[in-house]
N, C-alpha and C. Protein backbone atom coordinates (compact mmCIF):
# COMPACT_ATOMS: atom_id res chain seq x y z
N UNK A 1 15.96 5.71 -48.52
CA UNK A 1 15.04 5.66 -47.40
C UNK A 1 13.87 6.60 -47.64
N UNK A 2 12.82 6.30 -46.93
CA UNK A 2 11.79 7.39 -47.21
C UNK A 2 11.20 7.69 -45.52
N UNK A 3 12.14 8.61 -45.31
CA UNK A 3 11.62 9.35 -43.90
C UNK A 3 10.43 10.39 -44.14
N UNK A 4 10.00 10.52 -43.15
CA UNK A 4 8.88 12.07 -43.12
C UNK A 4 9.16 12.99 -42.59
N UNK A 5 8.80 13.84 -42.82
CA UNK A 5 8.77 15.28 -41.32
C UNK A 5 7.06 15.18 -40.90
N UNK A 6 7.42 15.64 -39.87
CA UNK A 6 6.01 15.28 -38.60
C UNK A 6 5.44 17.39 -38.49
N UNK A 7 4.50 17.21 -38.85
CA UNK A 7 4.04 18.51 -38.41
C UNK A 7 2.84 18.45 -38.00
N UNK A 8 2.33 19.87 -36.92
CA UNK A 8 1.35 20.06 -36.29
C UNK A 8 0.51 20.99 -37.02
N UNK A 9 -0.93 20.98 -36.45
CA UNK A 9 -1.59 21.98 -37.38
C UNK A 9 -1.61 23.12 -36.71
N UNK A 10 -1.70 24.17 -35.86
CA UNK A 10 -1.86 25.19 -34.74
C UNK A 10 -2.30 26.25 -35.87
N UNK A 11 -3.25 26.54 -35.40
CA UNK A 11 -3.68 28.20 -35.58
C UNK A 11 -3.94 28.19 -37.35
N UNK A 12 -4.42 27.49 -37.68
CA UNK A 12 -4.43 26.99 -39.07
C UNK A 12 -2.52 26.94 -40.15
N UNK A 13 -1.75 27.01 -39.29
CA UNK A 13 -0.28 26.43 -39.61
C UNK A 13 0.14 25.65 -39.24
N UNK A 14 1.12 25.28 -40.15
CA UNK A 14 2.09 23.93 -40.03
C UNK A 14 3.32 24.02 -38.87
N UNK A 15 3.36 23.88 -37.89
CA UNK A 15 4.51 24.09 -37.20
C UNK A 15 5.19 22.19 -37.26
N UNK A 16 6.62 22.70 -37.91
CA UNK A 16 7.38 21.27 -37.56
C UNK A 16 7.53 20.72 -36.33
N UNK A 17 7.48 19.40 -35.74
CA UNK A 17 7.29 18.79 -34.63
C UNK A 17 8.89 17.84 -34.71
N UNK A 18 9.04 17.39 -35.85
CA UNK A 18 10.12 16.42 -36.07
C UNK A 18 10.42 16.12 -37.30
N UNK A 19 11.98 15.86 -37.39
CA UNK A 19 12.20 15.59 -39.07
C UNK A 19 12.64 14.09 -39.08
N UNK A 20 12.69 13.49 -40.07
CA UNK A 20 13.31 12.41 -40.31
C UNK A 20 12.57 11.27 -39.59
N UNK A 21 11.23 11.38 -39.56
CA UNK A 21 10.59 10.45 -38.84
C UNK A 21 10.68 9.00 -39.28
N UNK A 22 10.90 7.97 -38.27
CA UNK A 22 10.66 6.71 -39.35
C UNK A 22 9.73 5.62 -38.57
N UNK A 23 9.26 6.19 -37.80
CA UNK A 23 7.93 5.28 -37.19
C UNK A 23 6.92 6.09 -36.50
N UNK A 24 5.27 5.66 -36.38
CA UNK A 24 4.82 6.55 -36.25
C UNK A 24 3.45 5.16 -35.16
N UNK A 25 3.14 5.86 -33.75
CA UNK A 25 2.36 4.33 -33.30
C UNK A 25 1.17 5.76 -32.61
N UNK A 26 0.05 5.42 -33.46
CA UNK A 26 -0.99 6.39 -32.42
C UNK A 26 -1.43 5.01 -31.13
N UNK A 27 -1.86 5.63 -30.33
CA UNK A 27 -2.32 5.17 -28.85
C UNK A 27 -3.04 5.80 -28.14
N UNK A 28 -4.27 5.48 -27.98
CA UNK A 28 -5.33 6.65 -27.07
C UNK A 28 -5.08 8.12 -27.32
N UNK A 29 -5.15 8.65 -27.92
CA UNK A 29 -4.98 9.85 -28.10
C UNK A 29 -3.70 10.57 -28.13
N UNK A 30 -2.65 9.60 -28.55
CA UNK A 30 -1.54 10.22 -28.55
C UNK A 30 -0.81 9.59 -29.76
N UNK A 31 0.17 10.34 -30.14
CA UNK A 31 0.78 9.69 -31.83
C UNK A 31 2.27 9.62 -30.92
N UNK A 32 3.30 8.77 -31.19
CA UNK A 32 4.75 8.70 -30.75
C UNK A 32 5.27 8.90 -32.05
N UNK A 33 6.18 10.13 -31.88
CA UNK A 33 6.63 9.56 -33.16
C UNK A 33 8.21 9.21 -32.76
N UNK A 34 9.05 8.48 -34.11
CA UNK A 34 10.33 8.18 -33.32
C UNK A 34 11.51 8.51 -34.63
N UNK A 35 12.07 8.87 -34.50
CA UNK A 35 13.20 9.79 -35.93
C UNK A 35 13.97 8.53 -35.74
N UNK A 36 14.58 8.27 -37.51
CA UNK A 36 15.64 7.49 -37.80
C UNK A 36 16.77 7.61 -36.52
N UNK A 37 17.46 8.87 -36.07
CA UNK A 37 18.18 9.19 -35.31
C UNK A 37 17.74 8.60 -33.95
N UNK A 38 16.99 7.99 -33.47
CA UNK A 38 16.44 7.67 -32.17
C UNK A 38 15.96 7.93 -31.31
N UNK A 39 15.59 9.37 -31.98
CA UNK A 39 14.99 10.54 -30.58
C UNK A 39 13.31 9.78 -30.94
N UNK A 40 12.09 10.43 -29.40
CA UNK A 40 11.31 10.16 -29.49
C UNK A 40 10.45 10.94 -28.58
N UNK A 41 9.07 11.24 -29.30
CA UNK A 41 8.47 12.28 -29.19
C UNK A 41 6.73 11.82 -28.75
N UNK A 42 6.20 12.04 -27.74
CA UNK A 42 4.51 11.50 -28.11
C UNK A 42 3.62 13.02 -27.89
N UNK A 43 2.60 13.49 -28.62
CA UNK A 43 1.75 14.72 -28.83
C UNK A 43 0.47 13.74 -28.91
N UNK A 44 -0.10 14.71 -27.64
CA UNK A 44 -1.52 14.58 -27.90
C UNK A 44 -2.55 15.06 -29.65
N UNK A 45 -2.50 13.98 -29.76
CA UNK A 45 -3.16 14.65 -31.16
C UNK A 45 -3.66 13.66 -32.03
N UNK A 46 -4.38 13.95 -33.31
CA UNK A 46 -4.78 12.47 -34.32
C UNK A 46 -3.84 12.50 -35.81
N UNK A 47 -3.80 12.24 -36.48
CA UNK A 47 -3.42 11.58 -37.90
C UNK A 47 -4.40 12.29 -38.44
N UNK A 48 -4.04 13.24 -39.43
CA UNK A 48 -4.58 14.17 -40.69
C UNK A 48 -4.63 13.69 -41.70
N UNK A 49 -2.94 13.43 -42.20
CA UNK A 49 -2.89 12.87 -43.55
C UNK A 49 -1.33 11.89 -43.37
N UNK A 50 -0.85 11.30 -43.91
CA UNK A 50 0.51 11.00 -44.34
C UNK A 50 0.72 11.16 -45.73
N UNK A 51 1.43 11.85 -46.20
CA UNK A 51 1.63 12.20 -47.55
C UNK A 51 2.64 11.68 -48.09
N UNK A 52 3.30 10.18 -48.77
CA UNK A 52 4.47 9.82 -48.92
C UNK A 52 5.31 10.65 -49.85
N UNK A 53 4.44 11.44 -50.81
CA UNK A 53 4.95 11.63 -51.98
C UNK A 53 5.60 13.08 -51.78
N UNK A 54 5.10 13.82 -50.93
CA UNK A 54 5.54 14.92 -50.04
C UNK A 54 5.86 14.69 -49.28
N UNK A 55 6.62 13.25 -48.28
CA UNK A 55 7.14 13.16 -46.79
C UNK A 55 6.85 13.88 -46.26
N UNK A 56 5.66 13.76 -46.03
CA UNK A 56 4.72 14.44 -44.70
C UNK A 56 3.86 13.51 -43.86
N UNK A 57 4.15 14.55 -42.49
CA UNK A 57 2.61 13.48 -41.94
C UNK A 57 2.07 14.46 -41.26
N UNK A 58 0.91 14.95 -41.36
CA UNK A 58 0.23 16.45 -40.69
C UNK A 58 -0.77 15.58 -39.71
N UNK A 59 -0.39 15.96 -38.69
CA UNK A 59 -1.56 16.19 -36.93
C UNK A 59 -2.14 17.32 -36.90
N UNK A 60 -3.32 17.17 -35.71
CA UNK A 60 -4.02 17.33 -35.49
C UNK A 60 -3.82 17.60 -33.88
N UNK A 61 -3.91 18.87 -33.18
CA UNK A 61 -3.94 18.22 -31.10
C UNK A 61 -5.39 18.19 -30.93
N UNK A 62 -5.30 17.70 -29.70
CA UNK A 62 -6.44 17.18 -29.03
C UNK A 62 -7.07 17.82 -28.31
């Protein structure tokens, strides 16, 4: 499988938001994200980067 971890940018750092992400739906200003496990999360914020090769996906808040 190729999950991500979800992180925020704050204060010029990475703070983790979620691991094991496996879907990701931005919407007006908000990203949902939703973990293999089923939990689900929405942050005001935008899409930075997704990095597959580093399972990353770095935000941005709003």
């Amino acid at each position: 499988m190729c999950e991500l971890n979800a992180y925020i940018l704050r204060e010029g750092e990475e703070e983790l938001v979620m691991e094991s992400v496996g879907s990701l739906v931005p919407v007006d200003g908000k990203i949902t994200l939703k973990s293999i496990f089923g939990e689900t999360i929405s942050i005001n914020g935008a899409l930075l980067e997704v990095d597959l090769i580093g399972q990353k996906i770095r935000l941005k808040p709003l």
